[in-house]
Protein backbone atom coordinates (compact mmCIF):
# COMPACT_ATOMS: atom_id res chain seq x y z
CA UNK A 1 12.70 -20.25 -8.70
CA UNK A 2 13.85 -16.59 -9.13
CA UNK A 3 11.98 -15.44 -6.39
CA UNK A 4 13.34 -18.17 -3.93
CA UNK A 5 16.93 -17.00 -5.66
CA UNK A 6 16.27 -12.94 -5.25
CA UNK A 7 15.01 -13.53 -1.82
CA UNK A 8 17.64 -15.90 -0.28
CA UNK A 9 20.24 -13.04 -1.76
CA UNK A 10 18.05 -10.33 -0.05
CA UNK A 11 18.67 -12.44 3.09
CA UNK A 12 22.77 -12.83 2.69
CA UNK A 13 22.77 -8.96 1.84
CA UNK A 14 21.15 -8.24 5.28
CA UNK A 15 23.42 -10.93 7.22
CA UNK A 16 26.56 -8.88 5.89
CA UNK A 17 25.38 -5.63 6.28
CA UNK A 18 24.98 -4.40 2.53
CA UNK A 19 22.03 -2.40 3.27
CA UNK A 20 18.57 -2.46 4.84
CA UNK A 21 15.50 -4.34 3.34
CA UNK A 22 14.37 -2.04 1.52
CA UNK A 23 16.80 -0.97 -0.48
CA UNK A 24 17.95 -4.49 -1.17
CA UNK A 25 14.34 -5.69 -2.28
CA UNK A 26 14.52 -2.13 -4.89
CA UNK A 27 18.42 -3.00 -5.71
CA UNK A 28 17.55 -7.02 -6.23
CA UNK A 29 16.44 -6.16 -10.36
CA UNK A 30 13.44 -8.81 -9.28
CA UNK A 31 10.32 -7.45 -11.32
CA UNK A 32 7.27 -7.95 -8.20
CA UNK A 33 9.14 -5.39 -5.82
CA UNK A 34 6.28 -6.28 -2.84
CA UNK A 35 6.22 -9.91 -3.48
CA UNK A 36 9.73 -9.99 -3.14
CA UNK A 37 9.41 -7.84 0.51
CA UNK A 38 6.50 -9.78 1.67
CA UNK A 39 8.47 -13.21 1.27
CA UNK A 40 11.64 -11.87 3.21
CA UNK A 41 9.69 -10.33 5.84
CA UNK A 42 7.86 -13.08 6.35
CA UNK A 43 11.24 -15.38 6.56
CA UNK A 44 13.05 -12.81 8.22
CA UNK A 45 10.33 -12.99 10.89
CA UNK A 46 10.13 -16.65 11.70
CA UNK A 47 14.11 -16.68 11.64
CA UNK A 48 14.51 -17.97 15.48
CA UNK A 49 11.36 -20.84 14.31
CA UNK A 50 13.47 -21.86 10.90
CA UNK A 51 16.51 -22.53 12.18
CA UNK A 52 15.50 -24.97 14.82
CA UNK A 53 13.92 -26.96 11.89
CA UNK A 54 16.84 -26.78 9.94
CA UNK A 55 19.08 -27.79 12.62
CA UNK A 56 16.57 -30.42 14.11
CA UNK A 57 15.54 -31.84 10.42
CA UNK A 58 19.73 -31.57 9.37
CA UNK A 59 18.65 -30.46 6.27
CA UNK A 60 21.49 -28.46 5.93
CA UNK A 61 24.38 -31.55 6.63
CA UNK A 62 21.96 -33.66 4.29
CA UNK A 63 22.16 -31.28 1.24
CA UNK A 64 25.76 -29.69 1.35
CA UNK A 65 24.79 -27.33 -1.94
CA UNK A 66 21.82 -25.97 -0.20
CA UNK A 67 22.78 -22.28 1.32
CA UNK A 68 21.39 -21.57 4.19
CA UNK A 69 19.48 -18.58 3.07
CA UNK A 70 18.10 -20.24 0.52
CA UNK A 71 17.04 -23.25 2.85
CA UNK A 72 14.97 -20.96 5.24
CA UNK A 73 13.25 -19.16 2.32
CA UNK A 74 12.33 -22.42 0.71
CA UNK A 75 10.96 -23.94 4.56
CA UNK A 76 9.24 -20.88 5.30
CA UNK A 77 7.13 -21.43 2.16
CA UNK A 78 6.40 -25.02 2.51
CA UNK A 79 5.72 -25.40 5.92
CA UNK A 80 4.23 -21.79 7.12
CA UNK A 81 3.03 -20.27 3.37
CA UNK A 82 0.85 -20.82 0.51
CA UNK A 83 3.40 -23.77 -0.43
CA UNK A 84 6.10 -23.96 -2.97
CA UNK A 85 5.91 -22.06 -6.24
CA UNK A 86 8.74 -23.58 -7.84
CA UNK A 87 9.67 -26.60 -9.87
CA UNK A 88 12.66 -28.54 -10.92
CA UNK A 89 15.35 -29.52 -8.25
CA UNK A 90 14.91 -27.50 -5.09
CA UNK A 91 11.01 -28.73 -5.08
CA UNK A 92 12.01 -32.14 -5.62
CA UNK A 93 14.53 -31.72 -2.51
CA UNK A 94 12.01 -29.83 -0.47
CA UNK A 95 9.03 -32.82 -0.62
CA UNK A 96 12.10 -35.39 -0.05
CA UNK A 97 12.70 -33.67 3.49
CA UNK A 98 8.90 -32.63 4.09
CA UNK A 99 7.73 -35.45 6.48
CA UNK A 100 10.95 -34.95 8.65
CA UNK A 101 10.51 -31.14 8.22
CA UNK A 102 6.85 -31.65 9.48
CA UNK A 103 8.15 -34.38 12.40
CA UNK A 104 10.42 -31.74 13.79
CA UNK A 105 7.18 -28.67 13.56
CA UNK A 106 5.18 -30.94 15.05
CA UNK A 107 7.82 -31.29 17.95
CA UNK A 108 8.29 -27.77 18.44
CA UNK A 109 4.95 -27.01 19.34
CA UNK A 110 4.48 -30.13 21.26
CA UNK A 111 7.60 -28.56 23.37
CA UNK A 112 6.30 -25.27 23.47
CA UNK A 113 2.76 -26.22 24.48
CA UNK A 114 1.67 -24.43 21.79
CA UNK A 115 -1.27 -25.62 18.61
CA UNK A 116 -0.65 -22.65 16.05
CA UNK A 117 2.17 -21.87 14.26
CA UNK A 118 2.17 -18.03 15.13
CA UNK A 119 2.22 -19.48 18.72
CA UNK A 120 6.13 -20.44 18.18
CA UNK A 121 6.86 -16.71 17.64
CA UNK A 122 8.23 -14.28 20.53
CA UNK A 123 5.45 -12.00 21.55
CA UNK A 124 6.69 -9.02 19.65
CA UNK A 125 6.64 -10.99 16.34
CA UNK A 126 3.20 -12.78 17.40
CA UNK A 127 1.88 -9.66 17.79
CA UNK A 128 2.77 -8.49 14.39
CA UNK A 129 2.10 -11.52 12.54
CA UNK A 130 -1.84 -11.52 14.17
CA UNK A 131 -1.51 -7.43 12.69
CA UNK A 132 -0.17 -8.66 9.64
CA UNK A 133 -3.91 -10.96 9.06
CA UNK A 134 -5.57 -8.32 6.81
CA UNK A 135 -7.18 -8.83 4.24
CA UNK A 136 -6.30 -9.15 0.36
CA UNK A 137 -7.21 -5.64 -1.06
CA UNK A 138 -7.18 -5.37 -5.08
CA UNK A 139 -8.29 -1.95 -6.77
CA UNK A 140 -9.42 -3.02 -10.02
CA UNK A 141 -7.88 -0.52 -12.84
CA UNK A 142 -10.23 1.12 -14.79
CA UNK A 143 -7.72 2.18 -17.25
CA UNK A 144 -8.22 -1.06 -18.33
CA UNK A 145 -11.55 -2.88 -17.33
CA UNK A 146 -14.03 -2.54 -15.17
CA UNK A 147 -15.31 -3.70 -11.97
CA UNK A 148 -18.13 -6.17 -13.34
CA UNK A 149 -15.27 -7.79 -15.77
CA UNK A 150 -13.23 -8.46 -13.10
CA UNK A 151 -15.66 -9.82 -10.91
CA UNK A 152 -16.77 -11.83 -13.47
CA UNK A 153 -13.48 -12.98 -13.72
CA UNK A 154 -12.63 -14.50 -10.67
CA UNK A 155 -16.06 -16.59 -10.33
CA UNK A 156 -15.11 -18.00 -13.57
CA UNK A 157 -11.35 -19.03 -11.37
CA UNK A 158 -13.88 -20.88 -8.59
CA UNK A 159 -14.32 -18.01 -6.17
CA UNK A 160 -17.38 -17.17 -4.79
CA UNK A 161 -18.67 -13.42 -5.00
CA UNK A 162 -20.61 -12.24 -2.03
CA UNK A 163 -21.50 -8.45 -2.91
CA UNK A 164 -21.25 -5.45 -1.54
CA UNK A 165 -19.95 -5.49 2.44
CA UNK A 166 -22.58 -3.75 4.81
CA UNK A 167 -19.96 -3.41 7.51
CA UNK A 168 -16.28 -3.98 8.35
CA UNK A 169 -17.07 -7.19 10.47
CA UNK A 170 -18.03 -8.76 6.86
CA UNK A 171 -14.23 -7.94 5.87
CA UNK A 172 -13.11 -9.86 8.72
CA UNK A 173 -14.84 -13.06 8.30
CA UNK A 174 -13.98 -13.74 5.07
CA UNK A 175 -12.27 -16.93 4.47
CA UNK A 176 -11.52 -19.81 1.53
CA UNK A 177 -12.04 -18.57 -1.69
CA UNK A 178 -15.11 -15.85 -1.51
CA UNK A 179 -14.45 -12.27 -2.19
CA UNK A 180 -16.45 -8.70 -1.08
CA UNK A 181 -16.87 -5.30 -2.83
CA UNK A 182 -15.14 -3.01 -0.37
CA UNK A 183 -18.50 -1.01 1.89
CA UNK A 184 -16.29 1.76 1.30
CA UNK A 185 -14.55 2.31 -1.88
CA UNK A 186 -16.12 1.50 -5.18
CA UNK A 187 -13.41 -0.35 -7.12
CA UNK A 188 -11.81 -2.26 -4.12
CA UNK A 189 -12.56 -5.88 -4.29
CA UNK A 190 -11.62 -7.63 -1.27
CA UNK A 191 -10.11 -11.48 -0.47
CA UNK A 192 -9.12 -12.88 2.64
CA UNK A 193 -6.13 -12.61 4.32
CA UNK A 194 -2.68 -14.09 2.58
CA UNK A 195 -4.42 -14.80 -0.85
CA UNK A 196 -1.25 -14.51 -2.93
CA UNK A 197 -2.62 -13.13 -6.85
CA UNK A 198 1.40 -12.28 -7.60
CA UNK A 199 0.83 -15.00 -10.32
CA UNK A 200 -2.64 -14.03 -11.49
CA UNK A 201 -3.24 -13.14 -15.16
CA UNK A 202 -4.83 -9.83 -14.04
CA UNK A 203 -2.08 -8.72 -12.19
CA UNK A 204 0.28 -9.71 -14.36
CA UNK A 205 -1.31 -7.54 -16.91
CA UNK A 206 -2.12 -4.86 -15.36
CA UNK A 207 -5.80 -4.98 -14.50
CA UNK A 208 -5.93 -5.25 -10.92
CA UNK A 209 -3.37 -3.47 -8.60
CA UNK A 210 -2.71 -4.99 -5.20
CA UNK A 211 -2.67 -1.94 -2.91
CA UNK A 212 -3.58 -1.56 0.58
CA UNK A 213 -7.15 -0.10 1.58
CA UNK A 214 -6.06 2.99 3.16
CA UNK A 215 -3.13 3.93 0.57
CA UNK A 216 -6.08 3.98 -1.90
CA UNK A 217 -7.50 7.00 0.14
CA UNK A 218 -5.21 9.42 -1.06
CA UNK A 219 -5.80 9.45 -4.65
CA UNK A 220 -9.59 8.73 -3.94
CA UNK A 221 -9.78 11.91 -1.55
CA UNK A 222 -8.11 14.28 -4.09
CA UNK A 223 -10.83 13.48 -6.64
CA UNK A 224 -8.85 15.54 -9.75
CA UNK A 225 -11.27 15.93 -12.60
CA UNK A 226 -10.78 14.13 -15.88
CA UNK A 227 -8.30 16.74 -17.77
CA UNK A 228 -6.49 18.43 -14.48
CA UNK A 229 -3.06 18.80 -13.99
CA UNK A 230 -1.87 16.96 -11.06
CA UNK A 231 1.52 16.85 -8.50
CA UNK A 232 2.25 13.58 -6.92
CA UNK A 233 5.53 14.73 -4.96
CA UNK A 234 6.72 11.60 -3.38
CA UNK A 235 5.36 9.13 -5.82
CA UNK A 236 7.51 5.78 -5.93
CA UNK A 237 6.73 2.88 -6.47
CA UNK A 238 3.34 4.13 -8.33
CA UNK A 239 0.48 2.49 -6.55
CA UNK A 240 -1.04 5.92 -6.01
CA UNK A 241 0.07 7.49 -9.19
CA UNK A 242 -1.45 4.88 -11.09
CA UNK A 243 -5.10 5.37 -8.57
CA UNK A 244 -4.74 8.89 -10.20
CA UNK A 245 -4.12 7.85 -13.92
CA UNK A 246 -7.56 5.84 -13.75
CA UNK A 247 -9.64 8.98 -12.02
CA UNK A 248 -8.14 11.50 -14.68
CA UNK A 249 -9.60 8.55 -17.45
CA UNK A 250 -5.76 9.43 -18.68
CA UNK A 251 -6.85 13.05 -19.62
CA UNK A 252 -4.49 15.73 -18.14
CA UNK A 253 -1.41 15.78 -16.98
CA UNK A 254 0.53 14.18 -13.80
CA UNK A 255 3.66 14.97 -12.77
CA UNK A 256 5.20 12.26 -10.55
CA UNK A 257 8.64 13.05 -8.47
CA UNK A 258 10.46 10.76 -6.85
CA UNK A 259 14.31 11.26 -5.88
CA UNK A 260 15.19 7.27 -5.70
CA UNK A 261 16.93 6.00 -9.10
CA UNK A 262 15.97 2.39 -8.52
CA UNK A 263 12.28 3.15 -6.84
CA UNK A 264 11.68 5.65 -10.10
CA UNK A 265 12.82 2.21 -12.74
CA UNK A 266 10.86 0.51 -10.61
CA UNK A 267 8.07 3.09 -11.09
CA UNK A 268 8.09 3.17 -14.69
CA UNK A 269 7.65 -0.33 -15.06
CA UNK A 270 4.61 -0.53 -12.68
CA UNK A 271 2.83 2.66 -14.48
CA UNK A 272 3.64 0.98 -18.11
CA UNK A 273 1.54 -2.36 -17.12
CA UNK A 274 -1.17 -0.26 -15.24
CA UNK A 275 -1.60 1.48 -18.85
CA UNK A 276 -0.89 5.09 -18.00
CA UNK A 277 -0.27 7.68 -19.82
CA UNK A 278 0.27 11.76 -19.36
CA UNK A 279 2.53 10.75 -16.46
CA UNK A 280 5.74 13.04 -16.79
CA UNK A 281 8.09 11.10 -14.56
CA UNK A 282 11.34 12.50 -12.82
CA UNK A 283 13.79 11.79 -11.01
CA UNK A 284 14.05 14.83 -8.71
CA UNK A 285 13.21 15.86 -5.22
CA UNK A 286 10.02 17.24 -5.03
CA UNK A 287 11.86 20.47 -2.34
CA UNK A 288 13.72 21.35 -5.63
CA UNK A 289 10.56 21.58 -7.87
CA UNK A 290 9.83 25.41 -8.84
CA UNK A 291 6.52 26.35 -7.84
CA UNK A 292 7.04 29.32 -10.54
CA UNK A 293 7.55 27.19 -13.18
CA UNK A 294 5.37 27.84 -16.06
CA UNK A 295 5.25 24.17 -16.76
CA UNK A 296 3.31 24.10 -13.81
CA UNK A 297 1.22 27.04 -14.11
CA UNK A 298 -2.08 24.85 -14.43
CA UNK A 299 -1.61 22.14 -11.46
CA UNK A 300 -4.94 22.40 -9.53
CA UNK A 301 -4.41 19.16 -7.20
CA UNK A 302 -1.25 17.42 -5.15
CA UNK A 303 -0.73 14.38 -3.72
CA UNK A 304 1.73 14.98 -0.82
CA UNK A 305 2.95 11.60 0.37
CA UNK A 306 6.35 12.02 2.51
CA UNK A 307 8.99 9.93 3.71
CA UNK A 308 7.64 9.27 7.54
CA UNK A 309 8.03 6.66 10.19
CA UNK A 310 6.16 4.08 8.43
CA UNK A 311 5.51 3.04 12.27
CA UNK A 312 1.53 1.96 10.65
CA UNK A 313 2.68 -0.81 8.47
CA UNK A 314 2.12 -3.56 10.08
CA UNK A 315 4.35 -6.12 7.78
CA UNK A 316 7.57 -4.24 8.73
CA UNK A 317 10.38 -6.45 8.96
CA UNK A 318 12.21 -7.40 11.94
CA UNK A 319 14.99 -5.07 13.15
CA UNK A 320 13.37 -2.67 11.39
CA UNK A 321 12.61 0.91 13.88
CA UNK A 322 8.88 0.83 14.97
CA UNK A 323 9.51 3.18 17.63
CA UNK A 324 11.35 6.05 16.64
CA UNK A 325 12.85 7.98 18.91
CA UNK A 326 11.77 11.25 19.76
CA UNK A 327 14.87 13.09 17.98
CA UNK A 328 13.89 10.70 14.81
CA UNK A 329 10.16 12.03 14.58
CA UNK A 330 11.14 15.61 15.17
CA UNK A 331 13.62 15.53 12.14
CA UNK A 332 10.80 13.79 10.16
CA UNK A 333 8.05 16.78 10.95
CA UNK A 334 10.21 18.64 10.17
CA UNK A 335 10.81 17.55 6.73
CA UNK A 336 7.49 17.10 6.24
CA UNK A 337 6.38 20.30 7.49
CA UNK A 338 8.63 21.79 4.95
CA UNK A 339 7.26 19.68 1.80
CA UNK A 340 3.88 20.79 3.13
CA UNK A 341 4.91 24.06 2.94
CA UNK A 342 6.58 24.15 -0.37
CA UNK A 343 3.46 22.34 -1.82
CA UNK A 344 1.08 25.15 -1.25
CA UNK A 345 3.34 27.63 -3.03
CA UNK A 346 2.18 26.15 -6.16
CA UNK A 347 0.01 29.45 -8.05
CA UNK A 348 -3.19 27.74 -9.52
CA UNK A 349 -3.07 24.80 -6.25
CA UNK A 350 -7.06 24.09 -5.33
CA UNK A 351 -6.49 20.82 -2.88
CA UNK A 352 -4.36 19.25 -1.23
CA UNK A 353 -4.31 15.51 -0.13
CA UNK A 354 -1.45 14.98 2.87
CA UNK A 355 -0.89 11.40 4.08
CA UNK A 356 1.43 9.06 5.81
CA UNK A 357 1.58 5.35 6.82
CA UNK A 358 2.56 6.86 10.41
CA UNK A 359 0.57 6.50 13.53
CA UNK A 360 2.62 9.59 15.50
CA UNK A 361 1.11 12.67 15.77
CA UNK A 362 3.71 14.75 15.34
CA UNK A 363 3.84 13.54 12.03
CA UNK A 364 0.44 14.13 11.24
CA UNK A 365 -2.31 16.42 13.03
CA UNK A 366 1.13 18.29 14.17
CA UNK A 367 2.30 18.71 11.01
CA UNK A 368 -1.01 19.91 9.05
CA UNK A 369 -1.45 22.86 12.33
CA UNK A 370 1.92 24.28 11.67
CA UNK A 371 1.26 24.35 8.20
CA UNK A 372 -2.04 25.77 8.25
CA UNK A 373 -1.25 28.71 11.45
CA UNK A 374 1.88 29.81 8.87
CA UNK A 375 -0.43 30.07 6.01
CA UNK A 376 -2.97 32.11 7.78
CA UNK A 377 -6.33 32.12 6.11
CA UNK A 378 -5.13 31.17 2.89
CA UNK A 379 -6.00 27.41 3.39
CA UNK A 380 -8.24 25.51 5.44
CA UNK A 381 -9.10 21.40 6.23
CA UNK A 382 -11.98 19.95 4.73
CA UNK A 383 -14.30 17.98 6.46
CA UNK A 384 -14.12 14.34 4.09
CA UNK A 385 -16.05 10.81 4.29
CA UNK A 386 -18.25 11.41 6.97
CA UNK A 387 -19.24 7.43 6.99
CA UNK A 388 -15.15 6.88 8.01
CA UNK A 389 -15.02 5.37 10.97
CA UNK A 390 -10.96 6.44 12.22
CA UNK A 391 -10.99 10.58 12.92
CA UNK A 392 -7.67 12.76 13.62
CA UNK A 393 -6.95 13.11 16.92
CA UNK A 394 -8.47 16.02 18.50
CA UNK A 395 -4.95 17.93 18.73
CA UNK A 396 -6.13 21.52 17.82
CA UNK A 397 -9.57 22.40 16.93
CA UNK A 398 -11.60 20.43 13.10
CA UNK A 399 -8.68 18.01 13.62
CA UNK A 400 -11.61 15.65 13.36
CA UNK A 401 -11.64 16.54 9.86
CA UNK A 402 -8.59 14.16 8.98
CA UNK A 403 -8.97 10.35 8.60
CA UNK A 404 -7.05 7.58 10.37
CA UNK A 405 -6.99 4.38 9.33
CA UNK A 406 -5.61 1.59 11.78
CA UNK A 407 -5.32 -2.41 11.71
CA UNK A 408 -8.18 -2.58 14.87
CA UNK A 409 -10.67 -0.36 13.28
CA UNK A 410 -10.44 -0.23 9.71
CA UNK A 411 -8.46 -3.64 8.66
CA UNK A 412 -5.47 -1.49 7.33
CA UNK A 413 -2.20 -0.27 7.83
CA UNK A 414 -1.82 2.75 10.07
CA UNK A 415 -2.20 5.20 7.84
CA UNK A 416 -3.13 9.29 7.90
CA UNK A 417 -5.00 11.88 5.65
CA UNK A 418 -5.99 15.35 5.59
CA UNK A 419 -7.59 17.34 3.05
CA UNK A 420 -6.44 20.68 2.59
CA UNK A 421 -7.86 23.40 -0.09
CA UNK A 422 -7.71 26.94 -0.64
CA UNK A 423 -9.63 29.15 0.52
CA UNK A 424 -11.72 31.49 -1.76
CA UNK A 425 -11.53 35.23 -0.79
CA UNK A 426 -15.03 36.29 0.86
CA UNK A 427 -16.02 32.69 1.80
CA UNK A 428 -16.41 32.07 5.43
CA UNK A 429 -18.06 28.40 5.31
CA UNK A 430 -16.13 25.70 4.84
CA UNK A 431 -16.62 24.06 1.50
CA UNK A 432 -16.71 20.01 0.97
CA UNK A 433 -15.14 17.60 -1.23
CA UNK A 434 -16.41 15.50 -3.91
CA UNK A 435 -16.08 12.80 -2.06
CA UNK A 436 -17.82 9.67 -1.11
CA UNK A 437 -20.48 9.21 1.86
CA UNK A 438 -23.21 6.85 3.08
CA UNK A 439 -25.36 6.95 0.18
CA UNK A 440 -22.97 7.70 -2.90
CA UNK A 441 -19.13 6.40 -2.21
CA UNK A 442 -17.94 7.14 -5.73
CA UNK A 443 -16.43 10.89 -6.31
CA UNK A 444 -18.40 12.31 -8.68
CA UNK A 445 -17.24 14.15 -11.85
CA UNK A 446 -17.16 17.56 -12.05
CA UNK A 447 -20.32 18.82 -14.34
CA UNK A 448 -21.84 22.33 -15.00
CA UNK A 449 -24.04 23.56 -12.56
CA UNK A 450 -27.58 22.14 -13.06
CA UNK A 451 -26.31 19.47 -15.65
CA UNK A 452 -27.54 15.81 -14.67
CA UNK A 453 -24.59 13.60 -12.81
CA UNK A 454 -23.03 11.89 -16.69
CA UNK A 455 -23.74 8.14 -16.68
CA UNK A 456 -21.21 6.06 -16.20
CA UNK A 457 -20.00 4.03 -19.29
CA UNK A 458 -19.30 -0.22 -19.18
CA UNK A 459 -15.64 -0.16 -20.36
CA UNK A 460 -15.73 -2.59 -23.05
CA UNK A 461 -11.70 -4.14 -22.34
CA UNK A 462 -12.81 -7.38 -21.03
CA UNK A 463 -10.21 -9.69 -19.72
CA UNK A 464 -10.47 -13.39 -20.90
CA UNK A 465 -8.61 -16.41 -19.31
């Protein structure tokens, strides 16, 4: 029931103006931050739908202790989510209103001339809602098991494993309970669309992190070397810090920034149940970080993942701005051309990952060409992941280095990365990353030159049920 609880108080908070989602979902002390968002979105989004059930069904003059809020976050589950997750009192009033609940859906569409429930929504919101049909991704955490145990695993739960995906068409028809290795990235298992594991055992613990496809790209891209000291400047809530924790194997160092009180509690908890360690975490903003600081003297790789537009997620929540206006995304580039720029002050920096969950070019491609024509020769862009199928826009010459990733193409969020490393004096070719291609999509560890690739060990954590 405390999600129901934290979410219908999300909902009053908005209806009075005490802040915007966000910051109500971070400021609500409920542990599963994205749960939480997901669920109020989700309400938030068939608002219009809910209360013409509640006002059709009276639920609201039959049960004079049920709040409103709370009434629309309970309907939403029962009638257009996975169902109820709750006992006690409000499920027992939910199934006692369900068959006039489903009487009055059944109406609606019947008036609308419509079969599907998304069909009800205004064609802004059906739009988003179709968007919002990706699949489940879960990066297993090898700070803690492997992929074979988790695998393992979930067949053992009833759900069907069908291998490695050949292409992303695969990702797209899955459906029920079967499950892919991603085609792409090594340790990305992935479930159909809506398969809630908030509740699962290995999230609960720690063992699998629920994390978009394309925000995994980051971390995977920068490809630090087990005992490197790392910079992830914008870091909250963790997702990607964590992805870094398990490529470092928890040797070396990571400092994480992030300038948000609540996002950086939030933070903590989220890297303490992913088991990582050698994470220095601060509250600070990353502009304010020395780059002469001794204590960074030996940071080889960053992680540069701004504040942007966040115009690619698709699950953004009604009223929320997903067109900024054009005095909006300057001020943005800006920022983030400044961040850019501070990170590549940093002495002993290699490589550089820059990303955003924007689809605006002036807050990418734009952004990573100022940078670059300031710095002169002392960085270039690296060509990565030839088998991607999203390139950058071709906005100023090896722009087709970067990645996109979109909802159309790659079953993502819109999301951006470019690889940037330094150059070394006397080289004229442009160097490559470690990175993953057709035949080998695992980064592979740094060894001495001539040594034979190190073979990769079975973690021996194993997760039981």
């Amino acid at each position: 029931m405390a999600l129901y609880s934290a979410a219908a108080a999300v909902l009053a908070g908005l209806e009075s103006g005490q802040g915007g989602l966000k910051s109500l979902v971070y400021n609500s002390g409920f542990p599963h931050v994205r749960q939480l968002y997901a669920l109020v979105s989700e309400t938030l989004r068939y608002a219009p739908v809910l209360q013409k059930l509640l006002d059709g069904a009276a639920l609201l003059q039959a049960e004079k202790k049920l709040q409103p809020q709370l009434a629309k976050v309970l309907v939403y589950d029962l009638l257009f989510g996975k169902g109820l997750k709750c006992g006690g009192r409000w499920k027992a009033l939910a199934r006692r209103h369900r068959a006039r609940l489903e009487a009055e859906l059944a109406r609606l569409k019947v008036r609308h001339k419509v079969s599907r429930n998304e069909d009800l929504l205004a064609p802004e919101q059906a739009a988003s809602a179709a968007a919002s049909q990706l699949p489940r991704y879960v990066r297993v955490n090898t700070l803690k098991t492997c992929v074979d145990d988790v695998i393992d695993f979930f067949k053992r739960q009833g759900y069907s494993y069908l291998g490695k995906a050949a292409s992303v068409e695969e990702l797209r028809a899955l459906s029920g309970k079967k499950f892919l290795l991603d085609l792409h990235l090594p340790e990305l298992l992935v479930f159909p669309p809506q398969t809630d594991l908030h509740d699962n055992l290995l999230y609960t613990s720690g063992h699998i992190i629920l994390q978009d496809k394309a925000s995994c790209l980051p971390a995977f891209l920068l490809s630090p070397a087990a005992g490197s000291h790392v910079i992830d400047a914008c870091a909250a809530p963790g997702n990607k810090t964590s992805h870094l924790a398990a490529i470092l194997k928890n040797k070396g160092q990571i400092f994480a920034f992030d300038v948000d009180p609540k996002r950086v509690a939030t933070m903590n908890t989220l890297l303490a149940r992913a088991g990582v360690t050698g994470c220095q975490l601060a509250q600070q903003d990353f502009l304010t970080v020395d780059p002469g600081d001794p204590k960074y003297s030996r940071v080889t790789h960053i992680l540069l993942d701004p504040s942007c537009s966040g115009s690619g997620m698709v699950t953004r929540a009604p009223g929320e701005e997903a067109a900024p206006s054009a005095e909006r995304l300057q001020a943005l580039a800006g920022f983030q051309r400044r961040v850019l720029s501070h990170a590549l002050n940093f002495p002993a920096l290699q490589r550089l990952v820059y990303s955003t969950c924007s689809v605006h070019r002036e807050e990418n491609e734009d952004v990573v060409q100022a940078v670059l024509q300031e710095r002169g020769s002392a960085f270039r862009l690296v060509t990565t992941f030839p088998s991607w199928p999203c390139r950058g826009l071709g906005a100023f010459p090896g722009a087709e280095s970067c990645l996109r990733a979109s909802p159309a193409e790659t079953l993502t969020h819109g999301f951006f990365v470019a690889v940037l490393e330094r150059c070394e004096e006397g080289a004229d070719a442009p160097s490559s990353l470690p990175v993953a291609d057709e035949e080998n999509p695992q980064p592979r560890e740094q060894t001495e030159p001539g040594a034979a690739p190190k073979k990769r060990k079975r973690k021996k954590q194993r997760v039981k049920e």
